[in-house]
N, C-alpha and C. Protein backbone atom coordinates (compact mmCIF):
# COMPACT_ATOMS: atom_id res chain seq x y z
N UNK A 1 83.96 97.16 102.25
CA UNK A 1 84.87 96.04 102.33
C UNK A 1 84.15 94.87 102.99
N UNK A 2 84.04 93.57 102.31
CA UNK A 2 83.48 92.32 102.89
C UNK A 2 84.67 91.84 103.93
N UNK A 3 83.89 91.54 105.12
CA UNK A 3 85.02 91.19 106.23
C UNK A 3 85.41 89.53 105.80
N UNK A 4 84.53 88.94 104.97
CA UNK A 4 85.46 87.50 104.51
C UNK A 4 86.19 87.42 103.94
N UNK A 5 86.77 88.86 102.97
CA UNK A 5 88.00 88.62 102.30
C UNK A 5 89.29 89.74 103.26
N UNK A 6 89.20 89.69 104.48
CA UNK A 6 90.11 90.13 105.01
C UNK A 6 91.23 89.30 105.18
N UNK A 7 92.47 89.41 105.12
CA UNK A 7 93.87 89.03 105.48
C UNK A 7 94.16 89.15 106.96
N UNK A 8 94.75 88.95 107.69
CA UNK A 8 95.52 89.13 108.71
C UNK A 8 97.03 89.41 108.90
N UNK A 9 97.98 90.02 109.38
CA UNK A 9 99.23 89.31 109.78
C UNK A 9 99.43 89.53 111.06
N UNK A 10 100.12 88.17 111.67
CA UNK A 10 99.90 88.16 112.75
C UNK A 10 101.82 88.64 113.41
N UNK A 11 102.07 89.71 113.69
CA UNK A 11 103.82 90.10 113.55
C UNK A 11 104.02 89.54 115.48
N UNK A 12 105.16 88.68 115.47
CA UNK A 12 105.51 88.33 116.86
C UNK A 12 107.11 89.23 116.71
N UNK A 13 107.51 89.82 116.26
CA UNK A 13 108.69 91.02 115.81
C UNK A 13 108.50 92.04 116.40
N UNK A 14 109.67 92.30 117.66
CA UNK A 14 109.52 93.69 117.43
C UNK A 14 110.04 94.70 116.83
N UNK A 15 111.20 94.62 116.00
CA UNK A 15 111.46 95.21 115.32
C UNK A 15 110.65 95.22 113.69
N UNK A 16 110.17 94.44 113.99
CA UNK A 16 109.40 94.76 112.75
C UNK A 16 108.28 95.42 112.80
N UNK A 17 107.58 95.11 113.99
CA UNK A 17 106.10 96.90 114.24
C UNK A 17 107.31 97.20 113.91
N UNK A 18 108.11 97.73 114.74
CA UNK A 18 108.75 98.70 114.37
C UNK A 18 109.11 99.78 113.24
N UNK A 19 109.58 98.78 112.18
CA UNK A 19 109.82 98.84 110.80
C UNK A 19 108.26 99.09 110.11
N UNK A 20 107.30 98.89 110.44
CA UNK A 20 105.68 99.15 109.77
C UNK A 20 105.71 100.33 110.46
N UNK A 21 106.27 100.92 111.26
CA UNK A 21 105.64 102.58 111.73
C UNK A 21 106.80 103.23 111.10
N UNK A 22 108.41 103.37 111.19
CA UNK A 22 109.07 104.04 110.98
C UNK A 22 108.87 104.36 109.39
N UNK A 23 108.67 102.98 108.83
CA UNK A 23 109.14 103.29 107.34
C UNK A 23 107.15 104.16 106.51
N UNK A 24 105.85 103.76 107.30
CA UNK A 24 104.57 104.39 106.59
C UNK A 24 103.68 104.41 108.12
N UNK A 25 104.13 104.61 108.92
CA UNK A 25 103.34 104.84 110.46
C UNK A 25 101.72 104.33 110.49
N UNK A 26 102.55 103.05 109.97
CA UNK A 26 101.24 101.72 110.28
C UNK A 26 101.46 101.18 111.67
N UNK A 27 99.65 101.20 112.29
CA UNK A 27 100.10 100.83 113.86
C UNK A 27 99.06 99.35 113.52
N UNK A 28 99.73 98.37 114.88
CA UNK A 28 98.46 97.56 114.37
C UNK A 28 97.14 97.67 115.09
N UNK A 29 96.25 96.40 114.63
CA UNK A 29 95.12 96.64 114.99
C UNK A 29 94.80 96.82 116.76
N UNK A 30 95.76 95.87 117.02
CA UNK A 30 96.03 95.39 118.22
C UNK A 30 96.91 94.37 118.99
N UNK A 31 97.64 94.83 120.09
CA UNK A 31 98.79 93.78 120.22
C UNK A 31 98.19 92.84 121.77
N UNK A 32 98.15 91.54 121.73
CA UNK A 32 97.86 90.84 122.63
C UNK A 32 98.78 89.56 122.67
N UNK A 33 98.15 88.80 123.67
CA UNK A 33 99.47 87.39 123.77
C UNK A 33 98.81 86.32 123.58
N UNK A 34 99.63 85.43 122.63
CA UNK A 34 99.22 84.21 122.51
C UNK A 34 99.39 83.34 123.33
N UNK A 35 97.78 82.34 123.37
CA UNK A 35 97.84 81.80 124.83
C UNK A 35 98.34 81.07 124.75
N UNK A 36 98.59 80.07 123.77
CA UNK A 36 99.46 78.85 123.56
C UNK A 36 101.26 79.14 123.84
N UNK A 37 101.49 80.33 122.98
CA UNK A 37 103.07 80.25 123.26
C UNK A 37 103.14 81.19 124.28
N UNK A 38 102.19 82.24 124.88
CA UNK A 38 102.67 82.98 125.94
C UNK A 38 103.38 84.19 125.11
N UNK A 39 103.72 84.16 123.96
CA UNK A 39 104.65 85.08 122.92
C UNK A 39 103.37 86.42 122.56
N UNK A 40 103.72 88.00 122.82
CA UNK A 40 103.17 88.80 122.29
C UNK A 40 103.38 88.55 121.11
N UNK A 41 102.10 89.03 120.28
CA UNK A 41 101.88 89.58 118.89
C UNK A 41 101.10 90.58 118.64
N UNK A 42 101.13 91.35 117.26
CA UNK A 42 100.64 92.76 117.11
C UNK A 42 99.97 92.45 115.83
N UNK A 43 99.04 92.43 115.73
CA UNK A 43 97.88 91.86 114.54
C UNK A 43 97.74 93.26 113.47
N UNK A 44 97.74 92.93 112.37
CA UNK A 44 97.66 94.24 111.27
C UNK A 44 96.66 93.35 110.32
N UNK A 45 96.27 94.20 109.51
CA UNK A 45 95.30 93.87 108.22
C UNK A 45 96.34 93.74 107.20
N UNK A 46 96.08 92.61 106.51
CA UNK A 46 97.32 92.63 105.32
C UNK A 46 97.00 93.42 103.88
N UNK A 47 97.49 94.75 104.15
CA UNK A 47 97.24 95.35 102.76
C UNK A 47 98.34 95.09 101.71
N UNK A 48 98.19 95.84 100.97
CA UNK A 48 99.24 95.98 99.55
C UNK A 48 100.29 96.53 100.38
N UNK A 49 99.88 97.71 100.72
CA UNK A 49 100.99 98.32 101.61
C UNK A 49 101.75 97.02 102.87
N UNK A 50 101.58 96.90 103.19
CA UNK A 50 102.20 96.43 104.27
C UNK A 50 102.59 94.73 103.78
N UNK A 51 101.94 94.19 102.96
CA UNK A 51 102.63 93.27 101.96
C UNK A 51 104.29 93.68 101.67
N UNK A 52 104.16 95.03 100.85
CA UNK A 52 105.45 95.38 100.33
C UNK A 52 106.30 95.54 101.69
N UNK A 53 105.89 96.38 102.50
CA UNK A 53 106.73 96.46 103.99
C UNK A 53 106.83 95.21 104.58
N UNK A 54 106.51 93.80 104.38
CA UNK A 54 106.81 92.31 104.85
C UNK A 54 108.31 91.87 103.81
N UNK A 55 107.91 92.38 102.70
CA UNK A 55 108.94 92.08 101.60
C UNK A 55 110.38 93.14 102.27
N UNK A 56 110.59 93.97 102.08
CA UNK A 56 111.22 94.99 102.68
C UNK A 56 112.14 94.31 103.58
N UNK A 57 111.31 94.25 104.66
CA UNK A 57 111.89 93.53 105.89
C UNK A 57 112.97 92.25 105.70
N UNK A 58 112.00 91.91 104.88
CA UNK A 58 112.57 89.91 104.90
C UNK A 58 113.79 90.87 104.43
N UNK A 59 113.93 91.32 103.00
CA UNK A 59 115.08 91.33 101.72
C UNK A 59 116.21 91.90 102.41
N UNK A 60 115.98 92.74 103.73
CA UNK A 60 116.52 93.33 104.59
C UNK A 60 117.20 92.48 105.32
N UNK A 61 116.65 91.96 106.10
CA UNK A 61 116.98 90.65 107.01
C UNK A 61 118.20 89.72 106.49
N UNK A 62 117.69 89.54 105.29
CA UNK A 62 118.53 88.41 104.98
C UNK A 62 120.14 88.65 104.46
N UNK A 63 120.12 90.07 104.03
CA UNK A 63 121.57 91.02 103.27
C UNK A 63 122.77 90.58 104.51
């Protein structure tokens, strides 16, 4: 895998880790705080998988 075509997502949700472990026990890469907002976030690699688990969520969210 070339690391220049990597994705990121950067999740400030916690129910949504959440929702990436319960529903395929995706953890992320790592969770740290942004220095600007002071707001934790939990950084994942954006696969196919977890694309569809962003979709999920939202279609969820919004019902």
């Amino acid at each position: 895998m070339n690391s220049d075509n990597i994705e990121f997502f950067y999740c400030y949700t916690k129910r949504m880790r959440e929702y990436f472990y319960e529903k395929a026990q995706i953890r992320p890469i790592t969770t740290a705080l942004n220095t600007n907002s002071n707001k934790m976030f939990s950084l994942y690699i954006k696969t196919e998988q977890l694309k569809n688990l962003i979709e999920e969520y939202e279609a969820q969210k919004s019902q």
